[in-house]
C-alpha atoms as a PDB file:
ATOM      1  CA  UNK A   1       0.000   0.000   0.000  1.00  0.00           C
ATOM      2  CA  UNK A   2       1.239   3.671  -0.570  1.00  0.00           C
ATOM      3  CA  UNK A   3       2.857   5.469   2.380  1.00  0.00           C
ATOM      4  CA  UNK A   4       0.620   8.232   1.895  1.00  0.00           C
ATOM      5  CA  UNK A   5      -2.911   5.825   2.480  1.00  0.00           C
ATOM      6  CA  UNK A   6      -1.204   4.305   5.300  1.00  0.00           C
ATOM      7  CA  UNK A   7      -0.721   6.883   7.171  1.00  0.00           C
ATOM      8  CA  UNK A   8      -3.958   8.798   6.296  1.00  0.00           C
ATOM      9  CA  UNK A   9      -5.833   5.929   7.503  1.00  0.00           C
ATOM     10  CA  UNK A  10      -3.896   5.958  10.549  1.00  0.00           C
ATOM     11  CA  UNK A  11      -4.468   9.130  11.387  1.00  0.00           C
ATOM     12  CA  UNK A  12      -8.439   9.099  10.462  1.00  0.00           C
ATOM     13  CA  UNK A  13      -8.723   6.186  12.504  1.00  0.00           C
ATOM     14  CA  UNK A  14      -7.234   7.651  15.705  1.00  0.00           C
ATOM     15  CA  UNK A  15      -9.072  11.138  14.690  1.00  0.00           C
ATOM     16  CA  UNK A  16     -12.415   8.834  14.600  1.00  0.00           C
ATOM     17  CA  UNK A  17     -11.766   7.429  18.045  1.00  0.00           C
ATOM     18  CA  UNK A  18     -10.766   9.819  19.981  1.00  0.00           C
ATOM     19  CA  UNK A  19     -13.765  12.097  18.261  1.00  0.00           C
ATOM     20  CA  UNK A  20     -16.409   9.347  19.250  1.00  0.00           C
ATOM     21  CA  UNK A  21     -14.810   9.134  22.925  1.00  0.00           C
ATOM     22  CA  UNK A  22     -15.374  12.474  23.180  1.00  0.00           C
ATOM     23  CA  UNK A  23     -18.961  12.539  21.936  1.00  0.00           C
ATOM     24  CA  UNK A  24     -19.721   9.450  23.472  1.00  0.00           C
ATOM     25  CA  UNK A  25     -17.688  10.664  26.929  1.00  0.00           C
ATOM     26  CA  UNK A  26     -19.237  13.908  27.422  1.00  0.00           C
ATOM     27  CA  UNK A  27     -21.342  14.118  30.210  1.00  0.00           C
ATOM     28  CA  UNK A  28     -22.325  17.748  29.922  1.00  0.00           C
ATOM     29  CA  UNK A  29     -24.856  17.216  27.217  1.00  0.00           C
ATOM     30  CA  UNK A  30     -26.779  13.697  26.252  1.00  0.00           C
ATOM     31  CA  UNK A  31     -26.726  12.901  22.862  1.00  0.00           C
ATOM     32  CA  UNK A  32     -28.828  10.622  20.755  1.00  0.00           C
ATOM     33  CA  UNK A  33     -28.095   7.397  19.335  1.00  0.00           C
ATOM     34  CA  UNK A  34     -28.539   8.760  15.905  1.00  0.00           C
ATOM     35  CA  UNK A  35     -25.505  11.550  16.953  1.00  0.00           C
ATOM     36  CA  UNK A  36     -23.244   8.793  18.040  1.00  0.00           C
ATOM     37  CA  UNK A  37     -23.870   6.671  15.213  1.00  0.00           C
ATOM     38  CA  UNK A  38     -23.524   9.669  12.712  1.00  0.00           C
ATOM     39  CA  UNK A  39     -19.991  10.396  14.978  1.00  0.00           C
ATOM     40  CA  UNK A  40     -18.662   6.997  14.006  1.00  0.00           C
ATOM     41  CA  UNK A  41     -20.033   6.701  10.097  1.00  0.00           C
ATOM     42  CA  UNK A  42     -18.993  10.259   8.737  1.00  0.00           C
ATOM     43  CA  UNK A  43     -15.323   9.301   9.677  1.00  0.00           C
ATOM     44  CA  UNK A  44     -14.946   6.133   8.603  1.00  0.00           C
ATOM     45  CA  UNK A  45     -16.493   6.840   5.056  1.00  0.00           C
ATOM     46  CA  UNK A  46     -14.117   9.726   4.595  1.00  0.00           C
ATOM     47  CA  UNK A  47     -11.161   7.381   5.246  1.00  0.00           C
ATOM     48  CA  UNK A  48     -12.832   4.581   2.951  1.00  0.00           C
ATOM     49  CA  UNK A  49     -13.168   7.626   0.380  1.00  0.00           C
ATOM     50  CA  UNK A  50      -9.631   8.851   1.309  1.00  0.00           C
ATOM     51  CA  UNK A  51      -7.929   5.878   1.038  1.00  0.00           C
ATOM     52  CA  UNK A  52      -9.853   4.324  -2.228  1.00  0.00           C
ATOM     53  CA  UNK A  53      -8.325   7.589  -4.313  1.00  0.00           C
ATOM     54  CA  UNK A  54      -4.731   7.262  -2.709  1.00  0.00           C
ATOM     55  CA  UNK A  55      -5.030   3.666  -3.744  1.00  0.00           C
ATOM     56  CA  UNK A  56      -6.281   4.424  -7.126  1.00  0.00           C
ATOM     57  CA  UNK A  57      -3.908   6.910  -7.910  1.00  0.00           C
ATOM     58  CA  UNK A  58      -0.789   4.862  -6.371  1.00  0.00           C
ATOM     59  CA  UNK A  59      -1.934   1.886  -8.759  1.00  0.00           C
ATOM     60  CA  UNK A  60      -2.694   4.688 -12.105  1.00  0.00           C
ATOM     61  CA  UNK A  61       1.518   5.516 -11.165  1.00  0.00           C
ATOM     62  CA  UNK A  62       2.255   1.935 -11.047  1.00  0.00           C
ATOM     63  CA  UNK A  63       1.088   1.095 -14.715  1.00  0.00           C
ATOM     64  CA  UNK A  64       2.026   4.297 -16.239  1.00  0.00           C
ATOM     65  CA  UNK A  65       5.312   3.628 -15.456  1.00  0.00           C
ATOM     66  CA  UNK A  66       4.891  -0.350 -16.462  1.00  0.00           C
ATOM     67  CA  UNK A  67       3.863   0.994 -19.661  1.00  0.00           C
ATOM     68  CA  UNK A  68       6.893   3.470 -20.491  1.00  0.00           C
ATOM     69  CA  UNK A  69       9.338   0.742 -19.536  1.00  0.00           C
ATOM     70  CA  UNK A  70       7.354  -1.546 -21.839  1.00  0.00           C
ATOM     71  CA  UNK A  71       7.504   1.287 -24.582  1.00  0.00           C
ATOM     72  CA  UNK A  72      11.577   1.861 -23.916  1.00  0.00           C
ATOM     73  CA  UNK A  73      12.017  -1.673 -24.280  1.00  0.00           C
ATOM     74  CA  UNK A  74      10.589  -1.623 -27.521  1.00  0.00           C
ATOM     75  CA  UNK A  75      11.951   1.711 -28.900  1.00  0.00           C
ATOM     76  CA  UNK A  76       9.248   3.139 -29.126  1.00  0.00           C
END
């Protein structure tokens, strides 16, 4: 996997949990299940949509550059 998605996902994931402790943890005002479950969704789908692209883009690098060295090799 790229470097980049790693670490983005790492990040997003320990963003996501320590957002949802606080949200969850906060005793000052009650929150609804709907709030919580929102909390925990909206995070995780930006690091699914995050990571996809990185991934995407990593493996659009990887077969440009398969295809000039296949293009060298010929002379073309």
């Amino acid at each position: 996997m790229d470097k980049l998605a790693t670490i983005y996902i790492m990040f997003n994931v320990i963003y996501s949990t320590l957002f949802i402790i606080f949200v969850c943890g906060n005793e000052a005002f009650m929150t609804p299940w709907w709030v919580t479950l929102i909390a925990a969704i909206v995070p995780a789908v930006l690091t699914l949509i995050g990571s996809l692209t990185l991934s995407r883009r990593s493996q659009l690098r990887k077969n440009t550059e398969e295809i000039q060295k296949l293009a060298r090799q010929l002379g073309v």
